[in-house]
C-alpha atoms as a PDB file:
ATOM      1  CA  UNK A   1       0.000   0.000   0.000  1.00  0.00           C
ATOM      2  CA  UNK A   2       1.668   3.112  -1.204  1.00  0.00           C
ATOM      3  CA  UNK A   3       2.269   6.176   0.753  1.00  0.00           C
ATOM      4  CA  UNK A   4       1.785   9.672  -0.454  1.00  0.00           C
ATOM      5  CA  UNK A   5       4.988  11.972   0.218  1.00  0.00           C
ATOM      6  CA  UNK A   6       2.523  14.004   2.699  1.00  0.00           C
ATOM      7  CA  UNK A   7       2.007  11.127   5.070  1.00  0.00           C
ATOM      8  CA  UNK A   8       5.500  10.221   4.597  1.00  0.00           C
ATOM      9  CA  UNK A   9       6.972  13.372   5.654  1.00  0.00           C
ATOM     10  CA  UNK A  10       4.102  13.217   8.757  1.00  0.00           C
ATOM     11  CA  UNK A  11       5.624   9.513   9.462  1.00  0.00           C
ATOM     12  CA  UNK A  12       9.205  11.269   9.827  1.00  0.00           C
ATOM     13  CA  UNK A  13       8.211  14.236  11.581  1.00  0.00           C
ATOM     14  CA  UNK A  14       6.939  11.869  14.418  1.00  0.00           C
ATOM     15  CA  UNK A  15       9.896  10.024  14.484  1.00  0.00           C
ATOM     16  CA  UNK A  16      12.128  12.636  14.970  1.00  0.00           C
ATOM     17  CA  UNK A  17       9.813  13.687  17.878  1.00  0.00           C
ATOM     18  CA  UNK A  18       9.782   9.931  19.412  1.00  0.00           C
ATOM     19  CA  UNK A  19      13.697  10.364  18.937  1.00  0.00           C
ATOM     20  CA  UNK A  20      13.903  13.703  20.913  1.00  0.00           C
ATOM     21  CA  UNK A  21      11.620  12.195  23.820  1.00  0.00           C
ATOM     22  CA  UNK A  22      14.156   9.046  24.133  1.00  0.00           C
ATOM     23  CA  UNK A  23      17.094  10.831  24.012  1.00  0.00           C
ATOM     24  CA  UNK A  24      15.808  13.272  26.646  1.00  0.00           C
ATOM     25  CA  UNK A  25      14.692  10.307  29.520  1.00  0.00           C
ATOM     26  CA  UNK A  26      18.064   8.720  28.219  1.00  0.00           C
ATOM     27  CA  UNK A  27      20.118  11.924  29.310  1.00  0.00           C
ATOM     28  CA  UNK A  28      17.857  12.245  32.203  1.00  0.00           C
ATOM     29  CA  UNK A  29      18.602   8.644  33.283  1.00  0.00           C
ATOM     30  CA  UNK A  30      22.544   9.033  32.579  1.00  0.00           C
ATOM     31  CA  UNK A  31      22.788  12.304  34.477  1.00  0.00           C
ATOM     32  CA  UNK A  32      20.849  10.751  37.473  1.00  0.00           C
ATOM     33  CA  UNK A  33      23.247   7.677  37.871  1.00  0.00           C
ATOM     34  CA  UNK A  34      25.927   9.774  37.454  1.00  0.00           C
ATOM     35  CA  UNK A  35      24.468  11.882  40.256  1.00  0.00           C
ATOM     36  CA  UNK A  36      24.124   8.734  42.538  1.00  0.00           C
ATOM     37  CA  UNK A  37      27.917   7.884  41.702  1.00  0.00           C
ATOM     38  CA  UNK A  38      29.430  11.079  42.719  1.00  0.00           C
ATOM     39  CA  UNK A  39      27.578  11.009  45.913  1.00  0.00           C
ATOM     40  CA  UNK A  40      28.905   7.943  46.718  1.00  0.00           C
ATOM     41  CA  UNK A  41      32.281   8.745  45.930  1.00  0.00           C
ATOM     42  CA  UNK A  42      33.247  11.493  47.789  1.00  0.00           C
ATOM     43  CA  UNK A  43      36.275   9.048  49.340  1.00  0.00           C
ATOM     44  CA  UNK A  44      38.426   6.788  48.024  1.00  0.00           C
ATOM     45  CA  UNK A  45      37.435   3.491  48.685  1.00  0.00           C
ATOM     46  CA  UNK A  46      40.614   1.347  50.707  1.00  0.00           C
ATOM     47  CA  UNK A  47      42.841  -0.803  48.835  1.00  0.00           C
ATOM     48  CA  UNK A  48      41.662  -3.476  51.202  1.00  0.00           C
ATOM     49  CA  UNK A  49      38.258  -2.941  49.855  1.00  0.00           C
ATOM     50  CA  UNK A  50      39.714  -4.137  46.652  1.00  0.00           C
ATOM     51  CA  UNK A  51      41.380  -7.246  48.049  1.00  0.00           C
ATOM     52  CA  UNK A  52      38.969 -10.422  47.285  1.00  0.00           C
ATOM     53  CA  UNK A  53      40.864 -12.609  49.542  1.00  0.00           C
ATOM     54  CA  UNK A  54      40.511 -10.917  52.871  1.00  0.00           C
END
């Protein structure tokens, strides 16, 4: 079933939105666990912390 160019260009303009949206909640997600991690890291962790034989 063949397209016109209008609904095409209607298909991609709603794409591009649905793109925007995900890469928005992805940067929201990526900035929020990075948030976490520097919270958690405000030490150094010891090098004993490290050591999976104590």
């Amino acid at each position: 079933m063949p397209q016109s160019t209008e609904e095409l260009l209607q298909e991609i303009q709603r794409l591009r939105t649905e793109i925007q949206q995900l890469r928005e909640m992805v940067n929201a997600l990526f900035n929020a666990v990075f948030e976490d991690l520097e919270e958690d890291w405000d030490t150094l962790p010891h090098r004993e912390d490290f050591n999976a034989y104590n």
